[in-house]
Protein backbone atom coordinates (compact mmCIF):
# COMPACT_ATOMS: atom_id res chain seq x y z
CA UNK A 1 58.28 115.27 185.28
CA UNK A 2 56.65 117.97 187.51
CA UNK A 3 52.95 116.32 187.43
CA UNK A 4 54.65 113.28 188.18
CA UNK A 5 56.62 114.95 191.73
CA UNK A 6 53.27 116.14 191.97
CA UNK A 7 51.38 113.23 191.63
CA UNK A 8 53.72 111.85 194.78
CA UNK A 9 53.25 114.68 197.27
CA UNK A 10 49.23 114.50 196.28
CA UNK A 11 49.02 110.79 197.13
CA UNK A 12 51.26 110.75 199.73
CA UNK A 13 48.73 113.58 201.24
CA UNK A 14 45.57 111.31 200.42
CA UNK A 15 47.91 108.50 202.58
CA UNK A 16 48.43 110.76 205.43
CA UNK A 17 44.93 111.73 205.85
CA UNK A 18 43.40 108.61 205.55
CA UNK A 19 45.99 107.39 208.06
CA UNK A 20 44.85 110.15 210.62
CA UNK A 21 40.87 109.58 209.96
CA UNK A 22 41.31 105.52 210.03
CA UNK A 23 43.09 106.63 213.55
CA UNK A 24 40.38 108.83 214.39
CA UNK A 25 37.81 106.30 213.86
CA UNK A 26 39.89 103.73 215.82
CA UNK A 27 39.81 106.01 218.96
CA UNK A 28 35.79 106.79 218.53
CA UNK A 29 35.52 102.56 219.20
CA UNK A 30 37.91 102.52 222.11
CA UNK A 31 36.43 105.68 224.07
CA UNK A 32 32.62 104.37 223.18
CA UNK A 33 31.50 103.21 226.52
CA UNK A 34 33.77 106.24 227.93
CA UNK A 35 31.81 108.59 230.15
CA UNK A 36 31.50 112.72 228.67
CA UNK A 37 33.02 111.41 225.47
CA UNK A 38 32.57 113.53 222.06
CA UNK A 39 33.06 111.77 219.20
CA UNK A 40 35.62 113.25 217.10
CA UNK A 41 35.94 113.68 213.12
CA UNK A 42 38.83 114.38 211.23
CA UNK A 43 37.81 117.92 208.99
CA UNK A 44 39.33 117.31 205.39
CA UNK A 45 39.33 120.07 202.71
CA UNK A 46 40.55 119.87 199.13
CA UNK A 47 44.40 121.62 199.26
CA UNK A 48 44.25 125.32 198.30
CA UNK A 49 47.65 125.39 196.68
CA UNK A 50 46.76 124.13 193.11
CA UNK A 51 49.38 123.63 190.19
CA UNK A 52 49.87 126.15 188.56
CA UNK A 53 49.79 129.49 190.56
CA UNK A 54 48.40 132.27 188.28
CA UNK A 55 51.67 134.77 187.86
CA UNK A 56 52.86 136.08 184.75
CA UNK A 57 55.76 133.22 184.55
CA UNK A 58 53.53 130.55 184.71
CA UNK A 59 53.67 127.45 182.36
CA UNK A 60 51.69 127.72 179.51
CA UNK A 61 49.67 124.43 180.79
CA UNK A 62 45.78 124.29 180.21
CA UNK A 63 43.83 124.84 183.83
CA UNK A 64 44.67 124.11 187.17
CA UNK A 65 46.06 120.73 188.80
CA UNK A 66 44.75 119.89 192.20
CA UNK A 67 47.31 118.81 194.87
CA UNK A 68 45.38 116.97 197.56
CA UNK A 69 43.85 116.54 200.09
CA UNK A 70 44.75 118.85 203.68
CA UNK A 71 43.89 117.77 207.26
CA UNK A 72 42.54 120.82 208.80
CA UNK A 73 41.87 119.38 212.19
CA UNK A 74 40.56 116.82 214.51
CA UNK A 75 36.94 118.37 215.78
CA UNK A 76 34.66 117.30 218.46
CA UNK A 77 31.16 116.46 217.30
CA UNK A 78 28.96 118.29 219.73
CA UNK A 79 26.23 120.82 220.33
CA UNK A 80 26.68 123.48 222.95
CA UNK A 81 23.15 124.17 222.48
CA UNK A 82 22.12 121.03 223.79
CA UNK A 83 24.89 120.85 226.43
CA UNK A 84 23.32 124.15 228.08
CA UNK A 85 19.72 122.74 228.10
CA UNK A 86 21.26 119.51 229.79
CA UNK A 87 22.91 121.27 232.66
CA UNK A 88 19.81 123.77 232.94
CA UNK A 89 17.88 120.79 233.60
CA UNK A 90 20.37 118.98 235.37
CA UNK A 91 20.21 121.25 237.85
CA UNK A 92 16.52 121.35 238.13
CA UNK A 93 16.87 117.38 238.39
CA UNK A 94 19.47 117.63 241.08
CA UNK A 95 16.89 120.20 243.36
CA UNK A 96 13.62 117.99 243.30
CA UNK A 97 15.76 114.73 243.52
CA UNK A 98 16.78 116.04 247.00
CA UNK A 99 13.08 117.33 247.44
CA UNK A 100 12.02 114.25 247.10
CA UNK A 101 14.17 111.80 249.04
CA UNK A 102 13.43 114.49 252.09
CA UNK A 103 9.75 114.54 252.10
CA UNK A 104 9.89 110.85 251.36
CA UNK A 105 12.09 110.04 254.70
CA UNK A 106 10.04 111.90 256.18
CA UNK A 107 6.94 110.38 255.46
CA UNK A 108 8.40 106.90 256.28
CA UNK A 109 9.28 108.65 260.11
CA UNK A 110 5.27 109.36 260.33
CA UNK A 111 4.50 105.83 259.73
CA UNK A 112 0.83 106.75 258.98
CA UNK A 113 -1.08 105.49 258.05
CA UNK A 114 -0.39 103.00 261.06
CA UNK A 115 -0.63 100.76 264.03
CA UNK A 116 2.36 102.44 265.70
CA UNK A 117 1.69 105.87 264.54
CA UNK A 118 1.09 108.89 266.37
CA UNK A 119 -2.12 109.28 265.47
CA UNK A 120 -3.29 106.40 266.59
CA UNK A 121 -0.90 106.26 269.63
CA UNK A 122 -2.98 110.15 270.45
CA UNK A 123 -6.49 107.98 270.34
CA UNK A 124 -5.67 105.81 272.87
CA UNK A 125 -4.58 108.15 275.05
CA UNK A 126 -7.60 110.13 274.99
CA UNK A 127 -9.78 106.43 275.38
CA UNK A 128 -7.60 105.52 278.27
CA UNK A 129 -8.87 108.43 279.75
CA UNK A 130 -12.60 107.88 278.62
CA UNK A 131 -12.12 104.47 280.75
CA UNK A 132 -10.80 105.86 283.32
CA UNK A 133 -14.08 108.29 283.69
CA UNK A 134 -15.62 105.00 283.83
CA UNK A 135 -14.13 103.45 287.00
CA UNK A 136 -11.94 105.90 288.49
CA UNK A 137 -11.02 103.85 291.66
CA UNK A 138 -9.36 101.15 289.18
CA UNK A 139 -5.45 101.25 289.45
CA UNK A 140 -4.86 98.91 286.30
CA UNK A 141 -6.46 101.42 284.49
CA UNK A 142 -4.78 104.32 286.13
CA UNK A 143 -1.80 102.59 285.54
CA UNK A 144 -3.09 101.86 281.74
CA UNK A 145 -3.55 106.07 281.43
CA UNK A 146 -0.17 106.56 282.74
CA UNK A 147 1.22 104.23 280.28
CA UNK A 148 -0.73 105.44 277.40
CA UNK A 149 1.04 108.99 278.16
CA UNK A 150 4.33 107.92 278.60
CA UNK A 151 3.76 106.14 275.03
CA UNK A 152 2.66 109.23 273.79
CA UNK A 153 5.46 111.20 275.41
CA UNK A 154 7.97 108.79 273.64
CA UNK A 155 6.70 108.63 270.65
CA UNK A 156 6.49 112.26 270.14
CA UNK A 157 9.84 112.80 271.24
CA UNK A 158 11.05 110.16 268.91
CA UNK A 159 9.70 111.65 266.36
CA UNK A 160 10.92 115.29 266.99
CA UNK A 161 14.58 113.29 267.48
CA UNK A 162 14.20 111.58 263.85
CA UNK A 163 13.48 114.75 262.15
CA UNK A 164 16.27 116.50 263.63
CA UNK A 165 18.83 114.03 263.18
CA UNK A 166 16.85 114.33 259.36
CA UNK A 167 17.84 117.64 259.36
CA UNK A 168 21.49 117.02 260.83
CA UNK A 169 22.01 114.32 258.08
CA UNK A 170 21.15 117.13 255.62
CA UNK A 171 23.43 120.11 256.85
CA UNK A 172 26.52 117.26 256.67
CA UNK A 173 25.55 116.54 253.10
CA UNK A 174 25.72 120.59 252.67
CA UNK A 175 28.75 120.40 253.90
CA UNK A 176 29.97 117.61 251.37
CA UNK A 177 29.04 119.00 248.71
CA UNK A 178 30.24 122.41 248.98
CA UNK A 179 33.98 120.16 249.24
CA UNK A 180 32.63 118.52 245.96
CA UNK A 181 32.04 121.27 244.33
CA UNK A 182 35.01 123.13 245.62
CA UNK A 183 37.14 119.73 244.46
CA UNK A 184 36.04 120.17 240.86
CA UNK A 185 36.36 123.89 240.73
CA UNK A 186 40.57 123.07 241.21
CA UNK A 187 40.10 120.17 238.31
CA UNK A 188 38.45 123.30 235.82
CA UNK A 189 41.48 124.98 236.82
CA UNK A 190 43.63 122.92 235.93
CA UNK A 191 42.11 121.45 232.98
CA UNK A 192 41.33 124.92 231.90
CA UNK A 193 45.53 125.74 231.82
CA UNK A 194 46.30 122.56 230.09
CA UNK A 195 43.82 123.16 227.07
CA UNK A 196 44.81 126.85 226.94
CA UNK A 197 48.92 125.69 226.67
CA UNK A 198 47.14 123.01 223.95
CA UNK A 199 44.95 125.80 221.99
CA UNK A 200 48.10 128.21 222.25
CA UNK A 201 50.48 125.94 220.26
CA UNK A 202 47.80 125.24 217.41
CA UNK A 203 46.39 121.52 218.82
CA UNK A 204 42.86 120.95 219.64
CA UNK A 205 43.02 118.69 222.95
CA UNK A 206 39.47 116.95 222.53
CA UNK A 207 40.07 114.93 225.47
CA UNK A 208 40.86 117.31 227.81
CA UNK A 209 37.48 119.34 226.81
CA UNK A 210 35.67 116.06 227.47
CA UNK A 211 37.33 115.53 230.64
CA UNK A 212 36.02 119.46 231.28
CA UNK A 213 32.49 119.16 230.09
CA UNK A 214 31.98 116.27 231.88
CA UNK A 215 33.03 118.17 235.35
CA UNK A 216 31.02 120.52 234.44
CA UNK A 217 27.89 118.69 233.74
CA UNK A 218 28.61 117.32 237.31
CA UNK A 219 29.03 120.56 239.16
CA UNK A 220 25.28 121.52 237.24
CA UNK A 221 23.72 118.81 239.08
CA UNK A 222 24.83 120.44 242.29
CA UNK A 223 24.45 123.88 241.97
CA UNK A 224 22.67 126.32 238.85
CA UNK A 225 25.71 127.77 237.10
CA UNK A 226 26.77 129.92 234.07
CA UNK A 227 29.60 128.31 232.01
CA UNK A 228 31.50 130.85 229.23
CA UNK A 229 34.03 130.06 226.92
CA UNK A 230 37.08 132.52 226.48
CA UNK A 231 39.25 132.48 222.97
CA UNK A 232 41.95 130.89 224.61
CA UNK A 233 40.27 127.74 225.49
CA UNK A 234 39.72 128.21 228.86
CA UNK A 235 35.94 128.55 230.75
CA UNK A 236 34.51 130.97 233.69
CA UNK A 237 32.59 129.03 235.47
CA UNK A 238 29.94 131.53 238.23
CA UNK A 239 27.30 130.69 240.62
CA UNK A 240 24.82 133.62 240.72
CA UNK A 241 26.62 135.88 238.62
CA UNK A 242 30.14 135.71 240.37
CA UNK A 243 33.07 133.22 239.52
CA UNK A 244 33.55 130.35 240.95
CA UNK A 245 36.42 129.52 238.15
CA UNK A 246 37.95 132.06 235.90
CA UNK A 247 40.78 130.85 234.05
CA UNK A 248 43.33 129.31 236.39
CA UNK A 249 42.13 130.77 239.61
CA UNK A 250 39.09 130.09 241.53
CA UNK A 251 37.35 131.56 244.25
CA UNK A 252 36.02 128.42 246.40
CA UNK A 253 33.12 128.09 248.38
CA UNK A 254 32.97 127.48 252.76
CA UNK A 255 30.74 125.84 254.59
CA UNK A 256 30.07 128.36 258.05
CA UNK A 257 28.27 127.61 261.04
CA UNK A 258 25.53 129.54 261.34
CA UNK A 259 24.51 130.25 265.23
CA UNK A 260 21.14 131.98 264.18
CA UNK A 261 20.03 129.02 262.68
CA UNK A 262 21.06 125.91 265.47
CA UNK A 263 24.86 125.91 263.59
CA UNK A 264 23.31 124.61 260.52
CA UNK A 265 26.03 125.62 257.88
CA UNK A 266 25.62 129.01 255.33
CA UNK A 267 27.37 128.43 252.19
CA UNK A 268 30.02 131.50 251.71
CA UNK A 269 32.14 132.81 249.30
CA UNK A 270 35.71 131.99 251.28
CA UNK A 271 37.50 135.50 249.70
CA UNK A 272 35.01 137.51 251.58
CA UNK A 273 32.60 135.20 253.60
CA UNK A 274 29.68 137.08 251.45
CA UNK A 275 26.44 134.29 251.16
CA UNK A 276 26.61 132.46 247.51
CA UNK A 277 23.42 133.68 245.34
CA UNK A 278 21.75 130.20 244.09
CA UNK A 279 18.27 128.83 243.45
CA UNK A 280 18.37 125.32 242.00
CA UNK A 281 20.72 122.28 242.29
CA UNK A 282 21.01 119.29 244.85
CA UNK A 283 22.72 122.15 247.44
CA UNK A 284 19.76 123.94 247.05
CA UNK A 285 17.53 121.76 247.53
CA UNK A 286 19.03 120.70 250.71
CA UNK A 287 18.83 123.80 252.34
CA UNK A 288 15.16 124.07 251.44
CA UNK A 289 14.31 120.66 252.93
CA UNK A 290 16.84 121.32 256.06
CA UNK A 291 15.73 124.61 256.75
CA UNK A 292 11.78 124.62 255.40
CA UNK A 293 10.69 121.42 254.64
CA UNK A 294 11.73 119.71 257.57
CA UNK A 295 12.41 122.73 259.79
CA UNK A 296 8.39 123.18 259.65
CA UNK A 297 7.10 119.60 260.21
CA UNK A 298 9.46 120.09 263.44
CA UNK A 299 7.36 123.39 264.11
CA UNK A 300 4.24 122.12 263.77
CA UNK A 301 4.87 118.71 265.87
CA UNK A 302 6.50 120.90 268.70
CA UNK A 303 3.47 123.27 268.64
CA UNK A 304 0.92 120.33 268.83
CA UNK A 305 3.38 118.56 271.59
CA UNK A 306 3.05 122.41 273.50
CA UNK A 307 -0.44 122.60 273.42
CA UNK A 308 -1.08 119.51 274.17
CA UNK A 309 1.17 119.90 277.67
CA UNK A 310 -0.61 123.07 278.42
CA UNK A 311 -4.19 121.77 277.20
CA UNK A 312 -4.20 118.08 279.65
CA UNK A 313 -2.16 120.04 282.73
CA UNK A 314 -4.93 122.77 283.01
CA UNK A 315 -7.35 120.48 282.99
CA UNK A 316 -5.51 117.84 285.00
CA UNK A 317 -4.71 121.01 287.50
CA UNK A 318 -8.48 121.50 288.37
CA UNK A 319 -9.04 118.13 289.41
CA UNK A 320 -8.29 115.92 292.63
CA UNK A 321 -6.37 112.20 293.04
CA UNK A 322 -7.50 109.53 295.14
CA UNK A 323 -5.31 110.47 297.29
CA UNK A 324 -7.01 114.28 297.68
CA UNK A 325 -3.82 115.97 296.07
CA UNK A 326 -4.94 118.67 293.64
CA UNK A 327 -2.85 121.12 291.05
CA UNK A 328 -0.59 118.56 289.69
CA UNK A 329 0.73 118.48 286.04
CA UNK A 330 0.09 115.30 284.01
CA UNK A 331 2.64 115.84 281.98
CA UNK A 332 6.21 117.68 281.92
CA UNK A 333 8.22 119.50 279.18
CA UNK A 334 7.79 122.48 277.02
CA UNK A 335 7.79 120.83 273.71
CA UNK A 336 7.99 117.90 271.26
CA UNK A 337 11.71 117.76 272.27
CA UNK A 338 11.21 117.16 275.77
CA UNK A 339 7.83 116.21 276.46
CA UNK A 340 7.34 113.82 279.44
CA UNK A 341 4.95 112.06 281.96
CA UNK A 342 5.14 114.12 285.41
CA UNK A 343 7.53 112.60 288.11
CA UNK A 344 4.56 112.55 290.23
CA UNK A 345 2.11 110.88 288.10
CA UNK A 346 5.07 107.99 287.05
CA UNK A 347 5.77 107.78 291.17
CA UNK A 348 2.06 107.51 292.24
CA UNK A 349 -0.74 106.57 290.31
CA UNK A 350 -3.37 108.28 293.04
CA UNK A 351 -2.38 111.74 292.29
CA UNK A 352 -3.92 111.26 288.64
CA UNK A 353 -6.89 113.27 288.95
CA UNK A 354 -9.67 111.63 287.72
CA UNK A 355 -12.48 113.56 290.25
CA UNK A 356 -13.71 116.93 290.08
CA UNK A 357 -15.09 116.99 293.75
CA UNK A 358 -13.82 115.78 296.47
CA UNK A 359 -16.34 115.04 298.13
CA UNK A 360 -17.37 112.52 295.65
CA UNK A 361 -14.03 110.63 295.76
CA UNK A 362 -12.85 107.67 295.06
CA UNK A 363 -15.96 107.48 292.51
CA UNK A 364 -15.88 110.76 291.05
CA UNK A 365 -14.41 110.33 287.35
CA UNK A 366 -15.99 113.60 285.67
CA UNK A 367 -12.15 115.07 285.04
CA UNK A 368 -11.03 111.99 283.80
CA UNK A 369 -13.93 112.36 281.38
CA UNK A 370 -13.37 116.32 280.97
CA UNK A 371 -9.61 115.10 279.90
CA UNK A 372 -11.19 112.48 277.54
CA UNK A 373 -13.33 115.19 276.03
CA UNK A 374 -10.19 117.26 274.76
CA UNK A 375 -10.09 114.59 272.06
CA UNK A 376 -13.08 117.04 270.15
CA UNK A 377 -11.95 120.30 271.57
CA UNK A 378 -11.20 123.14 269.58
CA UNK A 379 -7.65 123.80 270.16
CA UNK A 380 -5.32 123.99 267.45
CA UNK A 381 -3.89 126.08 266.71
CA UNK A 382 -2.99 127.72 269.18
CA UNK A 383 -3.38 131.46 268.00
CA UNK A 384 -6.24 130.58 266.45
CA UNK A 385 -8.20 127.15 267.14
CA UNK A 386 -10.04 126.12 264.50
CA UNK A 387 -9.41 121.90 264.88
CA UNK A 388 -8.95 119.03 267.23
CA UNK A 389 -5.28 117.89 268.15
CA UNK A 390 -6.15 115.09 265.89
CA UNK A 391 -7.18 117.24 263.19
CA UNK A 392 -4.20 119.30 263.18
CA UNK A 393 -1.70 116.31 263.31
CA UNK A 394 -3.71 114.73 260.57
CA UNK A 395 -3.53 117.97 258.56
CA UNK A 396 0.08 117.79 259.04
CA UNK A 397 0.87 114.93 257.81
CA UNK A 398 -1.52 115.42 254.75
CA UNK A 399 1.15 118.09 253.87
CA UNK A 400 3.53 116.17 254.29
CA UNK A 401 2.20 113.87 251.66
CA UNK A 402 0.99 116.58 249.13
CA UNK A 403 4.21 117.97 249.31
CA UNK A 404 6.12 114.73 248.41
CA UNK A 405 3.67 114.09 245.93
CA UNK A 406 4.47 117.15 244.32
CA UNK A 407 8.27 116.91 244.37
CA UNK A 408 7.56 113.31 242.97
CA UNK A 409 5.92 114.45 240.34
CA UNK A 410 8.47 117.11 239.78
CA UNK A 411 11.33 114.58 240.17
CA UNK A 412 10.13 112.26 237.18
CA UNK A 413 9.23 115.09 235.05
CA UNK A 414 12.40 116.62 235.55
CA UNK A 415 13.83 113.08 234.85
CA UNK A 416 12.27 112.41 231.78
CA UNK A 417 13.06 115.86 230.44
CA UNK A 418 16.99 115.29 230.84
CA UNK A 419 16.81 112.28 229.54
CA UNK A 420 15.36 113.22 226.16
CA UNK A 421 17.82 116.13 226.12
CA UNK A 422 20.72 113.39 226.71
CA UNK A 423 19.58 111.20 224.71
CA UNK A 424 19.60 113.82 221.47
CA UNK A 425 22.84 115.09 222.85
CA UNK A 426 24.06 111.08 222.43
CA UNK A 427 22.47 111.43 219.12
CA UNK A 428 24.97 114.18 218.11
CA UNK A 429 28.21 113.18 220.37
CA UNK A 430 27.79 109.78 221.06
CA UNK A 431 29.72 106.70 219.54
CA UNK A 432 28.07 104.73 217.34
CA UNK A 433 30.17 101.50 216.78
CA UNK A 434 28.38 100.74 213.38
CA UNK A 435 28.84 103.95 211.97
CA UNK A 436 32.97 103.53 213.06
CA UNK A 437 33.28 100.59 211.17
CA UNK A 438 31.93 101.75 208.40
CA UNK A 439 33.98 104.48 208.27
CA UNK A 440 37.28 102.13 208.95
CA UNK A 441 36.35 100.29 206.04
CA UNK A 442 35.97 103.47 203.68
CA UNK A 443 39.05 104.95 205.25
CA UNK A 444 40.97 101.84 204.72
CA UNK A 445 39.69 101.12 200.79
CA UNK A 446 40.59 105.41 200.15
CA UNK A 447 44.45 104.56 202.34
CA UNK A 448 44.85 101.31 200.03
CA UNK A 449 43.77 103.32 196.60
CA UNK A 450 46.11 105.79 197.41
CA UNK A 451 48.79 103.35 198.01
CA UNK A 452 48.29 101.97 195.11
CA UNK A 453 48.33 105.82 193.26
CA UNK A 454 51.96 105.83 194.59
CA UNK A 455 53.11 102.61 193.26
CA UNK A 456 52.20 103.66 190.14
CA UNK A 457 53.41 107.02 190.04
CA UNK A 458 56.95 104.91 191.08
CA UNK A 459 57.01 102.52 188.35
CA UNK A 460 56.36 106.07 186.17
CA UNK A 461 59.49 106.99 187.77
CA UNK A 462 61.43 104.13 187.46
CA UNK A 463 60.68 103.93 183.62
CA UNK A 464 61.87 107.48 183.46
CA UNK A 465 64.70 107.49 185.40
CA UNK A 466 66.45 104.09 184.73
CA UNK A 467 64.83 103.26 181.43
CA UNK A 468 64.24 105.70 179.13
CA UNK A 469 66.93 106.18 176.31
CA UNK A 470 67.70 102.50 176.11
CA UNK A 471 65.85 101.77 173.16
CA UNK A 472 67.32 100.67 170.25
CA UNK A 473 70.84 99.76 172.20
């Protein structure tokens, strides 16, 4: 009679579990296109309470019965191994990514090679010039000269303009992101007190850890961080050795303008307005390009747009107009940012000084060609001149392209990299809707066998219970 009680409880168990794992499998299919899902697995273990316990009162039965099967727990499939690489390199990804788009914007606001670009807009000045030398009495080619500069002027200025609205576009995306970051530093929080209530009761809340790893495989893209687990559930989350999340309370991040470096924002710990420690991640990499990458190009185009000011006036100084005036600038500014055709040269074409003497005027046009000849003059740069203005810009922008080749070529490899580690993570924690099935199917033949156990451990019981004894009435 007590195998046959037994025999219940033992299928009823084998019922139970299937139940659960048939569930289980159920909710794999339904969350398989879910982002940051883990594919979860019911863990079943053979009961440990077997008929009959060994104590000195024990039936004098042969062996030990079994009594089922026990549910032990609902587990994620997934290797934190693989997790750590992916954010490792996630973060990598995130820093060359920016890199790249940078260098590349750049590149497309230097237009060279090109008709319209500087380079070539710099050789026409300086062969406006060798014309001029030509026939220096000739207004439509003084007036060509003075339009060749003021193209030159403008062009250099728009280009100083695009790279530092380039760089202004980059310090608001700093500023974004540290609110993105800060955003899902409050969700860890949070999620990290709801899975510690969760692990404190006994339940394993898969989906909540999900939810959490997925956050955090987010916040790696941005920023290089250091994820730990505590006992209770709950993660510490710290950028450069100090916590950004730890446990329900986080220290967030600022955004500060910085008035050492044009107001560009510094990224600050808000508790103490100490500077955050980090070396990789999209934030990173935007400060790089803002305040290297694109803060030099700017550098290097203001110095070439200062030289060349202080390079044509000198010369342009020393010689005489048509009209006899002498010592006037060509051109006006200090820089890339401001550079400009003199008032006086845009008001009167005769004070361009095309003559060296004169006494030889109107036909004297040896400045004009002394002007021409700065084309091939060692000048740049300025501490040390080693090149022609030409030389220098196109040395410039050969930088420019060696350095987006190289974050290119970072970019991909970093790409290809994450996605092999993603796609073995998938291997391990992803959904695979064949492999469901198949376990619906076994799930479902084990939940109907033990359904059918329990029918006929019943019809044991009935013949027991209601007819036994009746024989021979």
């Amino acid at each position: 009679m007590i195998s046959t009680f037994l025999g219940i409880e033992t299928a009823l168990r084998a019922l139970m579990a299937q139940r659960k794992a048939t569930e289980t499998a159920g909710h794999n299919i339904a969350n398989a296109n879910t982002p940051g899902f883990s594919r979860q697995r019911v863990e079943l273990a053979a009961s440990q309470d077997p008929y009959t316990v060994p104590s000195l009162l024990r039936p004098e039965l042969p062996g030990q019965l079994g009594t089922g099967v026990d549910i032990l727990g609902i587990e994620r499939v997934r290797d934190q191994f693989l997790d750590l690489q992916v954010r490792n390199e996630a973060s990598s990804l995130g820093y060359w990514e920016v890199r790249r788009d940078s260098l590349q914007k750049v590149e497309v606001i230097f237009n060279e090679p090109g008709d319209n670009g500087l380079n070539n807009v710099l050789t026409a000045f300086w062969n406006a010039w060798q014309e001029l030398s030509k026939n220096p009495e000739s207004l439509a080619i003084r007036s060509e000269v003075r339009q060749r500069g003021i193209t030159l002027a403008e062009t250099v200025q728009h280009l100083y303009s695009q790279l530092g609205q380039l760089q202004e576009d980059l310090n608001f995306n700093v500023g974004v992101t540290v609110e993105q970051i800060n955003t899902i530093a409050e969700q860890l929080a949070d999620l990290n007190q709801q899975i510690a209530r969760s692990v404190a009761v006994g339940d394993n809340p898969n989906d909540l850890r999900d939810r959490r790893d997925l956050l955090i495989d987010e916040l790696a893209k941005m920023v290089e961080i250091t994820v730990t687990e505590q006992s209770n559930g709950m993660v510490d989350v710290a950028i450069g050795g100090r916590n950004l999340v730890q446990g329900t309370a986080v220290d967030s991040l600022q955004a500060v303008a910085n008035p050492l470096n044009n107001n560009f924002y510094e990224v600050q710990w808000s508790s103490d307005g100490s500077p955050v420690n980090f070396n990789n991640g999209s934030l990173a990499g935007m400060i790089w390009a803002r305040d290297t990458g694109v803060a030099d190009v700017m550098s290097q185009l203001d110095e070439l747009a200062a030289t060349l000011i202080s390079e044509v006036n000198a010369v342009h100084r020393a010689g005489y107009g048509l009209d006899g005036s002498t010592g006037n600038d060509f051109f006006a500014g200090a820089g890339a940012a401001d550079i400009e055709v003199a008032a006086g040269i845009l008001a009167d074409l005769n004070t361009i000084a095309a003559a060296s003497d004169p006494a030889k005027l109107p036909g004297d046009g040896s400045n004009a060609l002394a002007l021409a000849q700065l084309k091939d003059a060692l000048t740049m740069p300025p501490a040390s001149p080693s090149g022609t203005f030409g030389d220098y810009y196109r040395s410039l922008v050969a930088t420019v392209g060696i350095n987006t080749e190289q974050a290119v070529r970072m970019a991909e490899n970093e790409e290809i990299l994450t996605n092999q580690l993603e796609n073995r993570r998938q291997a391990v924690m992803g959904v695979s809707i064949d492999e469901e099935m198949a376990n619906i199917m076994k799930f479902t033949h084990a939940y109907q066998a033990a359904a059918r156990a329990l029918t006929v451990l019943d019809e044991q019981l009935d013949i027991i219970i209601n007819r036994m004894g009746l024989v021979g009435r």
